[in-house]
PDB file of N, CA and C in Angstrom:
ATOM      1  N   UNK A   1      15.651   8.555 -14.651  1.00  0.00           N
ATOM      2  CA  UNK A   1      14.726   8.316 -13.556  1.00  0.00           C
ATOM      3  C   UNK A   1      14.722   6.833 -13.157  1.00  0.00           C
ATOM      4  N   UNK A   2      14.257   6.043 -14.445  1.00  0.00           N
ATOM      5  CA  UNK A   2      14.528   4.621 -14.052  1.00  0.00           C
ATOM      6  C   UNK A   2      16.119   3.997 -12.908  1.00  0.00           C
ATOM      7  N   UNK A   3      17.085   4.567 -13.284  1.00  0.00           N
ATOM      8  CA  UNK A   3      18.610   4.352 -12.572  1.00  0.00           C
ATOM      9  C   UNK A   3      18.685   4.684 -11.319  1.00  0.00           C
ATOM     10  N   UNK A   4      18.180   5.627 -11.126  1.00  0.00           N
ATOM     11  CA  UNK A   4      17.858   6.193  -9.664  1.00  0.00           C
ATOM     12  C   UNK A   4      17.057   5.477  -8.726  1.00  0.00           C
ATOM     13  N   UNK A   5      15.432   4.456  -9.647  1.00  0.00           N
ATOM     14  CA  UNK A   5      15.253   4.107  -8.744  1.00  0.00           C
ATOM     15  C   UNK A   5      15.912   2.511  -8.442  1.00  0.00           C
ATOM     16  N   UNK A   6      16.260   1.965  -9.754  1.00  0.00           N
ATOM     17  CA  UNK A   6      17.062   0.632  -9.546  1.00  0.00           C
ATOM     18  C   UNK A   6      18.253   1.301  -8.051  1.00  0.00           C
ATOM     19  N   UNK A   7      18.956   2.127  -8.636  1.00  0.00           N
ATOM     20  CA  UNK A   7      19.892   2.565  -7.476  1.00  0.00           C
ATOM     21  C   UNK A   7      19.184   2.590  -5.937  1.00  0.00           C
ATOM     22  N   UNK A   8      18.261   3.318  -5.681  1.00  0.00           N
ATOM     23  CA  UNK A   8      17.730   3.176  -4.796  1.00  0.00           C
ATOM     24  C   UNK A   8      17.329   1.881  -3.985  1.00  0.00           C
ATOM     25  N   UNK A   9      16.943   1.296  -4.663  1.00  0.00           N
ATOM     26  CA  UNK A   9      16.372  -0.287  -4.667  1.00  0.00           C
ATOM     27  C   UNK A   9      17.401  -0.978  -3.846  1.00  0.00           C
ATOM     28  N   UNK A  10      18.828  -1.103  -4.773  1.00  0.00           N
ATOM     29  CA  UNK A  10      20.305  -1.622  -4.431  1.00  0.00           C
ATOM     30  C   UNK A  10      20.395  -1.008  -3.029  1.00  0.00           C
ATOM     31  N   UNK A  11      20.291  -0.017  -2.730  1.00  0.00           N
ATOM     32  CA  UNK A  11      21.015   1.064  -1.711  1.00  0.00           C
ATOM     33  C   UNK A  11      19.646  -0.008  -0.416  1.00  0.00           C
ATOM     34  N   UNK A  12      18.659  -0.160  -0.363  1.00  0.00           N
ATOM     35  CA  UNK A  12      17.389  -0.602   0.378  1.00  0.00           C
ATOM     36  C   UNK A  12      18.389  -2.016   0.674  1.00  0.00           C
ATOM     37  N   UNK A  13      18.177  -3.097   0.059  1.00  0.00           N
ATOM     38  CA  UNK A  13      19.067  -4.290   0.130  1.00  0.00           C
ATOM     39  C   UNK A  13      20.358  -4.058   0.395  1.00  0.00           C
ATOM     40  N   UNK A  14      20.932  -3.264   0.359  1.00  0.00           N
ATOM     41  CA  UNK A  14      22.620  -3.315   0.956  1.00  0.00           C
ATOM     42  C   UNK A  14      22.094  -2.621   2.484  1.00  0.00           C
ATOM     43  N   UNK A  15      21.180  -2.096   2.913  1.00  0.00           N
ATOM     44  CA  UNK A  15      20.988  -0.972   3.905  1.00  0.00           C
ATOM     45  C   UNK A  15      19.586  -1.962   4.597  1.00  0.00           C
ATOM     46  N   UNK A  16      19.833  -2.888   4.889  1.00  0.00           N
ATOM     47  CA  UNK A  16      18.509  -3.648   5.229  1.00  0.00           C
ATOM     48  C   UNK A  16      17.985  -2.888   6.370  1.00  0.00           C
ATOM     49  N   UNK A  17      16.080  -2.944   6.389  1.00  0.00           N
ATOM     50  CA  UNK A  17      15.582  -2.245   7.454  1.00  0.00           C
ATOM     51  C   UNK A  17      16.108  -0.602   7.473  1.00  0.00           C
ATOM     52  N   UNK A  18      16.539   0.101   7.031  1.00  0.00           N
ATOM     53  CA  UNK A  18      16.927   1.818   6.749  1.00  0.00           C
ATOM     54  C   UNK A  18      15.601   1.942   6.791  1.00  0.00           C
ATOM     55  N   UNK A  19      14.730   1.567   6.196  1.00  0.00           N
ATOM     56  CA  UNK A  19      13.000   2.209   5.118  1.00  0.00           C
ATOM     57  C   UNK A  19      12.141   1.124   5.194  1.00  0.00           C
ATOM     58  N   UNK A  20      11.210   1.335   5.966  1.00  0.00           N
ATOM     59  CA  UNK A  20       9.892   0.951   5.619  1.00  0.00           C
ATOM     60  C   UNK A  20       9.978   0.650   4.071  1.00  0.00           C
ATOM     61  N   UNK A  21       9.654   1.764   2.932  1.00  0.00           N
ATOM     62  CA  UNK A  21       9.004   1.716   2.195  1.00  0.00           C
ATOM     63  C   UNK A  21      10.217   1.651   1.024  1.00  0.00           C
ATOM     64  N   UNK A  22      11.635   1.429   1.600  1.00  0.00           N
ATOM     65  CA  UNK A  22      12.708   0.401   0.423  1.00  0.00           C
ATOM     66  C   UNK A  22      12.819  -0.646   0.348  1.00  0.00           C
ATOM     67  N   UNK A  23      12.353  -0.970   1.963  1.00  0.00           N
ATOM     68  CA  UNK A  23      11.793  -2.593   2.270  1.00  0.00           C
ATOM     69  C   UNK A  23      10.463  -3.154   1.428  1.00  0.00           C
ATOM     70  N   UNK A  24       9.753  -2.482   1.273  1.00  0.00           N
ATOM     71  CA  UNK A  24       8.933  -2.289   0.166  1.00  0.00           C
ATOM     72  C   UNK A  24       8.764  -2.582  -1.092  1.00  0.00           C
ATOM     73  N   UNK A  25       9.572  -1.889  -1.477  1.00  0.00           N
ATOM     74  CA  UNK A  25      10.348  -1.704  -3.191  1.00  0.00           C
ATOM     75  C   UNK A  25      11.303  -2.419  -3.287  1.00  0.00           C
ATOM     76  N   UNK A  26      11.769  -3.463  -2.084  1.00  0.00           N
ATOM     77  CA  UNK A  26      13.030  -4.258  -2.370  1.00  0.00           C
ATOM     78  C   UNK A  26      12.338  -5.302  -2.676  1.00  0.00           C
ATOM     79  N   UNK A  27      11.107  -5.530  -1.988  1.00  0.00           N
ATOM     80  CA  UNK A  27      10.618  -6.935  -1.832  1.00  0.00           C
ATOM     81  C   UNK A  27       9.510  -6.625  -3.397  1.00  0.00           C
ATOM     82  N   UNK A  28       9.251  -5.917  -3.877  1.00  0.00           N
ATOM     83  CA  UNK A  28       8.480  -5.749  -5.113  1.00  0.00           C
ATOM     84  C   UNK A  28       9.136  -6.154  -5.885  1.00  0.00           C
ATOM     85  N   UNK A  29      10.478  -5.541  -6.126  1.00  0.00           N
ATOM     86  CA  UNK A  29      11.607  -6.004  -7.350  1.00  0.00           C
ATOM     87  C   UNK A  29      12.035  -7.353  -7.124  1.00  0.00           C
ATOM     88  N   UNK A  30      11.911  -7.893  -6.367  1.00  0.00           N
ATOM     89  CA  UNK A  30      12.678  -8.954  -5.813  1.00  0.00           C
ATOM     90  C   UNK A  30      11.128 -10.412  -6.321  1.00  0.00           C
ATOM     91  N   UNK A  31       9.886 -10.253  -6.036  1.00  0.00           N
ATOM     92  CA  UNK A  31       9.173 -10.628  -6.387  1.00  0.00           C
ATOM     93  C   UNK A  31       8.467 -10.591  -7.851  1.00  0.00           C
ATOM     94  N   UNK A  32       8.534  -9.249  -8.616  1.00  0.00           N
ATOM     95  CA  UNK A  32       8.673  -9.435 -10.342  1.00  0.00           C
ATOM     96  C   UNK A  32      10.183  -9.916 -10.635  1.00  0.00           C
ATOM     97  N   UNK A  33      11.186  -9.552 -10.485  1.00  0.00           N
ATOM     98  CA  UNK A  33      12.348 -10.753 -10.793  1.00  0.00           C
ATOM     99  C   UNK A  33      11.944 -12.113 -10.611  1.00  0.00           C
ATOM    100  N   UNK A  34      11.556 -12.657  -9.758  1.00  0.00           N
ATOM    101  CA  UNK A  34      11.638 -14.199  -9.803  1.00  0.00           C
ATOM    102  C   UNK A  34      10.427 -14.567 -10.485  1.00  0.00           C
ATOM    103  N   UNK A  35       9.178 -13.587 -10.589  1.00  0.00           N
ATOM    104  CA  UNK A  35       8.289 -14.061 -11.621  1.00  0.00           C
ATOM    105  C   UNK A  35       8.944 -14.363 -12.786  1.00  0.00           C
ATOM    106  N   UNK A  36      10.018 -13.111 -13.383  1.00  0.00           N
ATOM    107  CA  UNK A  36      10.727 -13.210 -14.513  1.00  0.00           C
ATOM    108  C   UNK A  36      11.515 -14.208 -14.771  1.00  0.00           C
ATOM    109  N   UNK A  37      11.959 -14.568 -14.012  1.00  0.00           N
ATOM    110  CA  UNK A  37      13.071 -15.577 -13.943  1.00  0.00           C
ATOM    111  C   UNK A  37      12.454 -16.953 -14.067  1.00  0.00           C
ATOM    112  N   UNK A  38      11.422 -17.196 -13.225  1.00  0.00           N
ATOM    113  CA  UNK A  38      10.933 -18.315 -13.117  1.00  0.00           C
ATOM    114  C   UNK A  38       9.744 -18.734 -14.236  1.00  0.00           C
ATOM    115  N   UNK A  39       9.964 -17.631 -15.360  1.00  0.00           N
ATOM    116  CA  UNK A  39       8.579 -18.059 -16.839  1.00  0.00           C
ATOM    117  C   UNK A  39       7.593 -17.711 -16.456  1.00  0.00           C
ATOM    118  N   UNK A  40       7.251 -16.731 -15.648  1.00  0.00           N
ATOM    119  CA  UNK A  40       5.767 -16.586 -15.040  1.00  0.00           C
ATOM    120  C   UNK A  40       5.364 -15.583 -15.565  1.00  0.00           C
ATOM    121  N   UNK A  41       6.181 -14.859 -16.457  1.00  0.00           N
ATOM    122  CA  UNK A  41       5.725 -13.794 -17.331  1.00  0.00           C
ATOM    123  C   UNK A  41       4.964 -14.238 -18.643  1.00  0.00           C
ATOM    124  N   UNK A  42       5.673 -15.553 -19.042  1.00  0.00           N
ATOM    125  CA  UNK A  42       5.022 -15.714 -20.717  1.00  0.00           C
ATOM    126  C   UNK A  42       3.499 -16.264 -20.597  1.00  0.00           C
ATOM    127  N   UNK A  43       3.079 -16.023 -19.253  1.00  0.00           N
ATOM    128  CA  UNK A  43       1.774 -16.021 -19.594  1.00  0.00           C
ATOM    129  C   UNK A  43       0.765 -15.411 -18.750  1.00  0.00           C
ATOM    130  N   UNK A  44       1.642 -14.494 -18.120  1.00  0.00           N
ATOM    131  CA  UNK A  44       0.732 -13.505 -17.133  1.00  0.00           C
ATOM    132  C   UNK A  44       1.173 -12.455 -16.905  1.00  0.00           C
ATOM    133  N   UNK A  45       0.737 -11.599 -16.648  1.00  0.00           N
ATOM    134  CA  UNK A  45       1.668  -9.855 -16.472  1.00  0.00           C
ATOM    135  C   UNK A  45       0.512  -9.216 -15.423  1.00  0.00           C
ATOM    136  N   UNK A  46       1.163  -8.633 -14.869  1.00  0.00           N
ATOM    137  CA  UNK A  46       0.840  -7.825 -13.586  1.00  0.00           C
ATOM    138  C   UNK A  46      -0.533  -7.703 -13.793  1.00  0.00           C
ATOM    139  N   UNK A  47      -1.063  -6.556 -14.537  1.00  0.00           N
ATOM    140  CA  UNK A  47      -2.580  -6.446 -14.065  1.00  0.00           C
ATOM    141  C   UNK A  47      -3.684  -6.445 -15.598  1.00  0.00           C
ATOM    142  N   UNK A  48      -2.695  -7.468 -15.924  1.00  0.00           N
ATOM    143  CA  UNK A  48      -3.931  -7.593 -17.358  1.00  0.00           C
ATOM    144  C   UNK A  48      -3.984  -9.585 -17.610  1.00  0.00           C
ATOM    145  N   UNK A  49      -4.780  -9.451 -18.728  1.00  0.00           N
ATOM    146  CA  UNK A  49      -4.771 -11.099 -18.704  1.00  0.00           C
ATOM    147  C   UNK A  49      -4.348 -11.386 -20.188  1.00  0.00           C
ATOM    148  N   UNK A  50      -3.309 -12.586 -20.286  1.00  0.00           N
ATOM    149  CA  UNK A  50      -2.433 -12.748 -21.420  1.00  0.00           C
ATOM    150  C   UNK A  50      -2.968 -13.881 -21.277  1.00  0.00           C
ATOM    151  N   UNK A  51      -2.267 -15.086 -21.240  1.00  0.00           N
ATOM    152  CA  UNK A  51      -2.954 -16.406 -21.476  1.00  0.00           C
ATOM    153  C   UNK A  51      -3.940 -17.155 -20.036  1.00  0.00           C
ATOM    154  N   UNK A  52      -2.755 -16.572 -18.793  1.00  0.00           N
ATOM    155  CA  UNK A  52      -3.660 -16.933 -17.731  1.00  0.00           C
ATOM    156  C   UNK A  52      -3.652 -15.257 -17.279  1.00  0.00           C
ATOM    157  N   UNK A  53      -4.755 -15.372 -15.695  1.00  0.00           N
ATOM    158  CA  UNK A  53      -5.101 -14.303 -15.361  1.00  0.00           C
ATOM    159  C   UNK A  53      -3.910 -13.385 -15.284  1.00  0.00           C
ATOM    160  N   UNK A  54      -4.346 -11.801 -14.599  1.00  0.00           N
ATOM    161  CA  UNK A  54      -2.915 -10.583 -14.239  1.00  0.00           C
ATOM    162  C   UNK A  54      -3.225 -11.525 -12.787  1.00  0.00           C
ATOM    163  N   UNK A  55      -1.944 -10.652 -12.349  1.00  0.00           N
ATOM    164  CA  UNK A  55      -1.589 -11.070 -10.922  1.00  0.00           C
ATOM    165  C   UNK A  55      -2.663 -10.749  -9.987  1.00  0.00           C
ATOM    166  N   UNK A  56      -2.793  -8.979 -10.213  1.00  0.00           N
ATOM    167  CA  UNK A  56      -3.549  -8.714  -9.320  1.00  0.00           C
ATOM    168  C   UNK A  56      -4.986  -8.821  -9.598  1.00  0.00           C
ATOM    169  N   UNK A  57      -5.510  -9.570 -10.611  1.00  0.00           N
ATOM    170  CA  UNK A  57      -6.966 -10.428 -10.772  1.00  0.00           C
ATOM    171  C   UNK A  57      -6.896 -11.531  -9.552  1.00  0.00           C
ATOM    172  N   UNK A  58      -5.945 -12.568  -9.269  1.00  0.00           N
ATOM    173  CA  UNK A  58      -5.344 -13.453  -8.646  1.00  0.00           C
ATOM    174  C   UNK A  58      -5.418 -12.567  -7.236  1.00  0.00           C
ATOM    175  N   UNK A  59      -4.997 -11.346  -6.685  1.00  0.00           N
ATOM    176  CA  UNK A  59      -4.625 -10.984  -5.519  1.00  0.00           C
ATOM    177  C   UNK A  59      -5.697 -10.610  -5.319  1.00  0.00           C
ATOM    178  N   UNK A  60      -6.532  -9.726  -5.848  1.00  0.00           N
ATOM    179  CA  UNK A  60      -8.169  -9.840  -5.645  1.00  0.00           C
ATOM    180  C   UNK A  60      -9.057 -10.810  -5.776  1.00  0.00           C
ATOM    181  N   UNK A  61      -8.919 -12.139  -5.887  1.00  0.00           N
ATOM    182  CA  UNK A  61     -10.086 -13.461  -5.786  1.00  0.00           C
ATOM    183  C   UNK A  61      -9.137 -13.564  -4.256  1.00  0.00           C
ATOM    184  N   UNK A  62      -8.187 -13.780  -3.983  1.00  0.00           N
ATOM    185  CA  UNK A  62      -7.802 -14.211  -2.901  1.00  0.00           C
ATOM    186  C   UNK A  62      -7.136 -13.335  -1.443  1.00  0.00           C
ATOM    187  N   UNK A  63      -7.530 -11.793  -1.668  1.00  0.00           N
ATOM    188  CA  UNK A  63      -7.902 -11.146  -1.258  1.00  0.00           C
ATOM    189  C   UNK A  63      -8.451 -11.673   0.817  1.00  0.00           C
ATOM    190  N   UNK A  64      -7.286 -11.657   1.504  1.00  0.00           N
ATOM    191  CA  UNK A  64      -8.264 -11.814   2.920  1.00  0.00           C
ATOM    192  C   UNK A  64      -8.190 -13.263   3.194  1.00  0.00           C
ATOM    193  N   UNK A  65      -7.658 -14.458   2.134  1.00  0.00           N
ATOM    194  CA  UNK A  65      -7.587 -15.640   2.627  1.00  0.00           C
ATOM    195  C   UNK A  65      -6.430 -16.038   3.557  1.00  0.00           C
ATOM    196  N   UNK A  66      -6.631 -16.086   4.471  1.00  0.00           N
ATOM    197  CA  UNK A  66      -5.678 -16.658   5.079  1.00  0.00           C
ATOM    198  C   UNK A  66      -4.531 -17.849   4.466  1.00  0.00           C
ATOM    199  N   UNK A  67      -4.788 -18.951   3.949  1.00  0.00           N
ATOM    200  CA  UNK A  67      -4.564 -19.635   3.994  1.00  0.00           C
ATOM    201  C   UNK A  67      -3.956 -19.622   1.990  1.00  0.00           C
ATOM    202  N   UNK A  68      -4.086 -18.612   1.542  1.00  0.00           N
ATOM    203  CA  UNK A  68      -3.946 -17.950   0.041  1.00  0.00           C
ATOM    204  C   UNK A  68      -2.615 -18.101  -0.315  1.00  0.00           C
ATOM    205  N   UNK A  69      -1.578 -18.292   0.688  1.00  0.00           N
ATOM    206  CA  UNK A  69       0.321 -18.341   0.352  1.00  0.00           C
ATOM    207  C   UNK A  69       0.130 -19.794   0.264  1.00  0.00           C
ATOM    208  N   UNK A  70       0.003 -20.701   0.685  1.00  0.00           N
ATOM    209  CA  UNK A  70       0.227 -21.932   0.480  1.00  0.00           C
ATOM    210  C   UNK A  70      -0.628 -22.459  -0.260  1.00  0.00           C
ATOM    211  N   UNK A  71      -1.769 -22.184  -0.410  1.00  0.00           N
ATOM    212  CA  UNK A  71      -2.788 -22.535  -1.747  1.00  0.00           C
ATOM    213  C   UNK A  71      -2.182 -22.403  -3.269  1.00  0.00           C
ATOM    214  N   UNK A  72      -1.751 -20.983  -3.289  1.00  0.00           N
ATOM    215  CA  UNK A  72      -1.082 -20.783  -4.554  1.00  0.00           C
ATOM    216  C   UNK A  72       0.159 -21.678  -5.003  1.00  0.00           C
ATOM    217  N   UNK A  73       0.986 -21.307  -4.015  1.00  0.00           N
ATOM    218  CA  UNK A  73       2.272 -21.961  -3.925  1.00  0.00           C
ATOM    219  C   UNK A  73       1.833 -23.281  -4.618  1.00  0.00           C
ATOM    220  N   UNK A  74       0.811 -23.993  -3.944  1.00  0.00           N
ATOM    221  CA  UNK A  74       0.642 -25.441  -4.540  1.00  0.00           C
ATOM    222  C   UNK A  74       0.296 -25.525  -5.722  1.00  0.00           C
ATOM    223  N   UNK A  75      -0.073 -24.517  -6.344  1.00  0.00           N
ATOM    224  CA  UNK A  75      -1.073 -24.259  -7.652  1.00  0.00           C
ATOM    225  C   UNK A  75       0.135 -24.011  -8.737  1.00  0.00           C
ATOM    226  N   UNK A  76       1.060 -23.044  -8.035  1.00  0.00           N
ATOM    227  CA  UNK A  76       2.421 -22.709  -9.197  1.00  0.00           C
ATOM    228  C   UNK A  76       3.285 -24.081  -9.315  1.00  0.00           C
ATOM    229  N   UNK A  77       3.519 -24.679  -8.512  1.00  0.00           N
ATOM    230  CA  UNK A  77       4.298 -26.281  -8.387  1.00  0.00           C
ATOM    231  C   UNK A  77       3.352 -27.443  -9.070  1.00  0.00           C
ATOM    232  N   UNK A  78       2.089 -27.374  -8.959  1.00  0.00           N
ATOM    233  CA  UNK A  78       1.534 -28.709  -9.403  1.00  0.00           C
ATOM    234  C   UNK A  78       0.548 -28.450 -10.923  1.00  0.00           C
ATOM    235  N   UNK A  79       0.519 -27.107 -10.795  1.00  0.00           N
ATOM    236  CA  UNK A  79      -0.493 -26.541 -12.240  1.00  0.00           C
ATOM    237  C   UNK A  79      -2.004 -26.732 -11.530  1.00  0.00           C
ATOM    238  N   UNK A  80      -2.711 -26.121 -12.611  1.00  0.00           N
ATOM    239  CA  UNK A  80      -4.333 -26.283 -11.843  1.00  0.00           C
ATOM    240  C   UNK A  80      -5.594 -26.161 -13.539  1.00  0.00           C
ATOM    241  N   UNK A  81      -6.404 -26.513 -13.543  1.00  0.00           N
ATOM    242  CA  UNK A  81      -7.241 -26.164 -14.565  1.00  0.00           C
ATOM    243  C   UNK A  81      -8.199 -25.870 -13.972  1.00  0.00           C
ATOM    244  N   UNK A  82      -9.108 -25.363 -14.690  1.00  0.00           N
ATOM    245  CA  UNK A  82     -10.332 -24.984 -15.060  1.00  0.00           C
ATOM    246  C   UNK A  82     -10.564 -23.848 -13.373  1.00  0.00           C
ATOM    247  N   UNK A  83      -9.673 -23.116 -13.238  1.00  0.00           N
ATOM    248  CA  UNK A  83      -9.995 -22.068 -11.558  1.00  0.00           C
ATOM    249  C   UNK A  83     -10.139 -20.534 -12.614  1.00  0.00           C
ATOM    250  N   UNK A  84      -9.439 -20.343 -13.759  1.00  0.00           N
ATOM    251  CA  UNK A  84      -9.394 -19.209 -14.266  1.00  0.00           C
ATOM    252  C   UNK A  84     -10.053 -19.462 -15.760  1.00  0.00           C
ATOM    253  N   UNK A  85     -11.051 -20.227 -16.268  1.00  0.00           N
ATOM    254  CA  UNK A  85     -11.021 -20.930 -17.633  1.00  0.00           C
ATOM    255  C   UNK A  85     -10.292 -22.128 -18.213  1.00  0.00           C
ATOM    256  N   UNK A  86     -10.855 -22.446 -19.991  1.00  0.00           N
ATOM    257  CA  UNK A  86     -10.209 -23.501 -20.370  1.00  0.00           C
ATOM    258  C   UNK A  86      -8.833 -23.785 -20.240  1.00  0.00           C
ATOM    259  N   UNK A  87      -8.159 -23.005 -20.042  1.00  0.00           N
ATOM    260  CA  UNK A  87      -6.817 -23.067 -20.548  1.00  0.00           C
ATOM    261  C   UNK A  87      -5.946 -23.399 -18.861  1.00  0.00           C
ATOM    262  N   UNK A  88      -5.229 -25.112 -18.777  1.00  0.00           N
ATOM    263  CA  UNK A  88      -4.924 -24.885 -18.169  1.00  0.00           C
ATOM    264  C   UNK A  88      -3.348 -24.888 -17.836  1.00  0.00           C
ATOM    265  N   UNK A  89      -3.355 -24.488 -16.339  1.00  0.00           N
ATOM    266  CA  UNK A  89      -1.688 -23.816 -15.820  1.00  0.00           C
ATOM    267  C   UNK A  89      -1.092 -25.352 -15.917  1.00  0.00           C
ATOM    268  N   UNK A  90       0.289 -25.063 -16.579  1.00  0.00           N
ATOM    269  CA  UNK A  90       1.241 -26.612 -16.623  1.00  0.00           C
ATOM    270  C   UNK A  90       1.701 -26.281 -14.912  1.00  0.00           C
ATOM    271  N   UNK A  91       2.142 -27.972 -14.617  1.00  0.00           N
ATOM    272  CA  UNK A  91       2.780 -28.036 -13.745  1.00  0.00           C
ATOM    273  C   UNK A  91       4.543 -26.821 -13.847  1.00  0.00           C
ATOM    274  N   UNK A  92       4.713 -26.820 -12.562  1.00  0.00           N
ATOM    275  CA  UNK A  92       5.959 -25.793 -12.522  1.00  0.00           C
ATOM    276  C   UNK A  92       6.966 -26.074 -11.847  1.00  0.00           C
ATOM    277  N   UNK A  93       7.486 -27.635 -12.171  1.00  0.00           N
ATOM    278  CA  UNK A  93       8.055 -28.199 -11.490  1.00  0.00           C
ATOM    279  C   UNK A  93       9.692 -27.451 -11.004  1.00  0.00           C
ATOM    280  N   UNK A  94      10.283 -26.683 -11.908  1.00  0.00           N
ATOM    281  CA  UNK A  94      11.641 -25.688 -11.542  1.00  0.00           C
ATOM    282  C   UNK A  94      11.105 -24.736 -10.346  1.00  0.00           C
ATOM    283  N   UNK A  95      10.174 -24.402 -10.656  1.00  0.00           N
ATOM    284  CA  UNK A  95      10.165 -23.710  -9.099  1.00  0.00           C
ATOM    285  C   UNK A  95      10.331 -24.310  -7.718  1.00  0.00           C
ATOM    286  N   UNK A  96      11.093 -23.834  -6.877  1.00  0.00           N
ATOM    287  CA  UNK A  96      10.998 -24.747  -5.345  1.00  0.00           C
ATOM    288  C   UNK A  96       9.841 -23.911  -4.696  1.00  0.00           C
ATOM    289  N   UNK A  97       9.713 -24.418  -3.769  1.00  0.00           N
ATOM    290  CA  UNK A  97       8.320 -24.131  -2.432  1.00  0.00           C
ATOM    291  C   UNK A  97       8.591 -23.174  -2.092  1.00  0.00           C
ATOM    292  N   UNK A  98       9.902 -22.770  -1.849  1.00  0.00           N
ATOM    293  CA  UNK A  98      10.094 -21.632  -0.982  1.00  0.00           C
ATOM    294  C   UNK A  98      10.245 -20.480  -2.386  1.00  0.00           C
ATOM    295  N   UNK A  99      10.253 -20.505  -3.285  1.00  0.00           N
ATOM    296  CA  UNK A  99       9.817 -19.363  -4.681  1.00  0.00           C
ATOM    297  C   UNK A  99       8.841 -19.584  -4.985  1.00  0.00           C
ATOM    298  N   UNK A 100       7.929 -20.160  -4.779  1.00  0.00           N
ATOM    299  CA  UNK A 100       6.555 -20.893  -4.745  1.00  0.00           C
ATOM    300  C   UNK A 100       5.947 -20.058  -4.025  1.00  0.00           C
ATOM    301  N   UNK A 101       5.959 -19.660  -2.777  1.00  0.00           N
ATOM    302  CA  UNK A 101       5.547 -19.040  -1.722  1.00  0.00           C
ATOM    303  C   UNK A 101       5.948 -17.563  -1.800  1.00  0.00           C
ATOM    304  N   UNK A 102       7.262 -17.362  -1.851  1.00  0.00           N
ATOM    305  CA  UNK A 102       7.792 -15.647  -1.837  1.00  0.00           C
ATOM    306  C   UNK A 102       7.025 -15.242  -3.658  1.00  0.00           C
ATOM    307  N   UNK A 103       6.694 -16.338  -4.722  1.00  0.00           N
ATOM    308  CA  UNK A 103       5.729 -15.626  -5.481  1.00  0.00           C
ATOM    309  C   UNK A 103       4.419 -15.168  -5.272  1.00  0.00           C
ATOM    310  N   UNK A 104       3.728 -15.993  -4.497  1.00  0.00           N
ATOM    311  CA  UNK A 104       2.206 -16.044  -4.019  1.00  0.00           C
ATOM    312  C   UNK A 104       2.585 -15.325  -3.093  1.00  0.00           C
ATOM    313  N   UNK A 105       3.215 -14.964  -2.268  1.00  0.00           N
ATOM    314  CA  UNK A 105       3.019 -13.821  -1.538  1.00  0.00           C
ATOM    315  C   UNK A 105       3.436 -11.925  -2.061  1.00  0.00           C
ATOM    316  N   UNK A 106       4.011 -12.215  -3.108  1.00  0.00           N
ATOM    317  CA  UNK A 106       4.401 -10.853  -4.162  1.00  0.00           C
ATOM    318  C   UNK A 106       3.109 -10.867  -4.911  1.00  0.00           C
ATOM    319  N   UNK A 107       2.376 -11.994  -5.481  1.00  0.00           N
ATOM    320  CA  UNK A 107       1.469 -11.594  -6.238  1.00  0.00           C
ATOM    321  C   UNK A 107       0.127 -11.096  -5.588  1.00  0.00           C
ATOM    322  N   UNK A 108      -0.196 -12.118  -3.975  1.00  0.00           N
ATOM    323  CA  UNK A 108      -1.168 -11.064  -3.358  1.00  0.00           C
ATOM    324  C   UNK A 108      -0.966  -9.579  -2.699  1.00  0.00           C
ATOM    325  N   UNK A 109       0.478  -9.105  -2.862  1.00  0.00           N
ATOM    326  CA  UNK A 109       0.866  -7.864  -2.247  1.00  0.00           C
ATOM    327  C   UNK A 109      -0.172  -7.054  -3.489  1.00  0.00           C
ATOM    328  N   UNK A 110      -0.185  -7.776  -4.276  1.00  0.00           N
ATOM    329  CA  UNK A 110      -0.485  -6.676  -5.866  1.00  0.00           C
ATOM    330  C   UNK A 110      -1.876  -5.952  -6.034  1.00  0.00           C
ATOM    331  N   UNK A 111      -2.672  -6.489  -4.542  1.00  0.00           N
ATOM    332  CA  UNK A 111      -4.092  -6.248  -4.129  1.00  0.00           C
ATOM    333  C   UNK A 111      -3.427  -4.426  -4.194  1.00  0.00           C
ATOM    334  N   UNK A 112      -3.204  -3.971  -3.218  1.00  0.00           N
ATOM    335  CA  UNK A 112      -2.682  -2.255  -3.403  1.00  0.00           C
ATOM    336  C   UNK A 112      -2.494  -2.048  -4.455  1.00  0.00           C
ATOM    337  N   UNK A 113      -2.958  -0.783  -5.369  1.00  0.00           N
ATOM    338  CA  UNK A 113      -2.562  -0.133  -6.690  1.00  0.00           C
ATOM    339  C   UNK A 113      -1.595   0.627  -6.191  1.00  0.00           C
ATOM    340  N   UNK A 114      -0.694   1.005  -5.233  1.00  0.00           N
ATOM    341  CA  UNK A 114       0.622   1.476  -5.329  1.00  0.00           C
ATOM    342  C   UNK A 114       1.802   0.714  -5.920  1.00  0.00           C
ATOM    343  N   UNK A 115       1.349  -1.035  -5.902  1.00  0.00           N
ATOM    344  CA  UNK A 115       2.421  -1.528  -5.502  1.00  0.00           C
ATOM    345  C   UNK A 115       2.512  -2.256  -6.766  1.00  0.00           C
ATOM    346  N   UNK A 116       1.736  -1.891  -7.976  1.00  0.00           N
ATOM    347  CA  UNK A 116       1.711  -2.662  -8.967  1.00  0.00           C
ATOM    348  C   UNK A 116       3.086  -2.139  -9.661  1.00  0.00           C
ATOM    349  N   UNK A 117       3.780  -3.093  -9.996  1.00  0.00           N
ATOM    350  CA  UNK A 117       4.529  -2.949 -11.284  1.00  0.00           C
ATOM    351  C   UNK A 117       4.558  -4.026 -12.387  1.00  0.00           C
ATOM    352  N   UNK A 118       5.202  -3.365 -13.643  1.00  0.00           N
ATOM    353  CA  UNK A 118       5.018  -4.027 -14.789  1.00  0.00           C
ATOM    354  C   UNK A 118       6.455  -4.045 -15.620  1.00  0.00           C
TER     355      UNK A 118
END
């Protein structure tokens, strides 16, 4: 089941625009990959809280802000304390702006419970 839908996924990105909703699932996988990639896992996971908040704790405080993609973005690049408790986020200097942004915008997609993955 899992192969089918990675396959699927592949088939969405080679087939750009075919699907609404592979466009969807392309941009989901594509947004937990670069969480993965970029260390954003060893201390947060989708919808629970490990050292800092889940994502979609994060996509629900910011929920409706306009201005919520570039807020974050600045928050994953420069670190932030005391917004979620003691413990605070290190700066994230390997990330660029523009993965900065396509993260903060994957992590407020995570407001929908369809779209959560883990």
């Amino acid at each position: 089941m899992v192969s089918r839908f990675v396959f699927l996924v592949w088939m969405a990105s080679a087939l750009a625009g075919v699907a609404v909703a592979a466009s969807a699932a392309s941009a989901q996988t594509v947004g937990l990959g670069l969480a993965q990639t970029s260390n954003c896992m060893s201390c947060h996971r989708v919808d629970r809280k490990v050292v800092g908040p889940g994502f979609t704790a994060i996509a629900e405080r910011f929920a409706g802000n306009a201005e919520a993609v570039d807020y974050l973005a600045q928050r994953i690049i420069n670190g932030s304390s005391g917004h979620w408790g003691p413990v605070p986020m290190p700066r994230q200097v390997h990330v660029s702006e523009k993965d900065a942004k396509t993260l903060a915008q994957w992590i407020l997609s995570l407001k929908e419970p369809e779209v959560r993955l883990e």
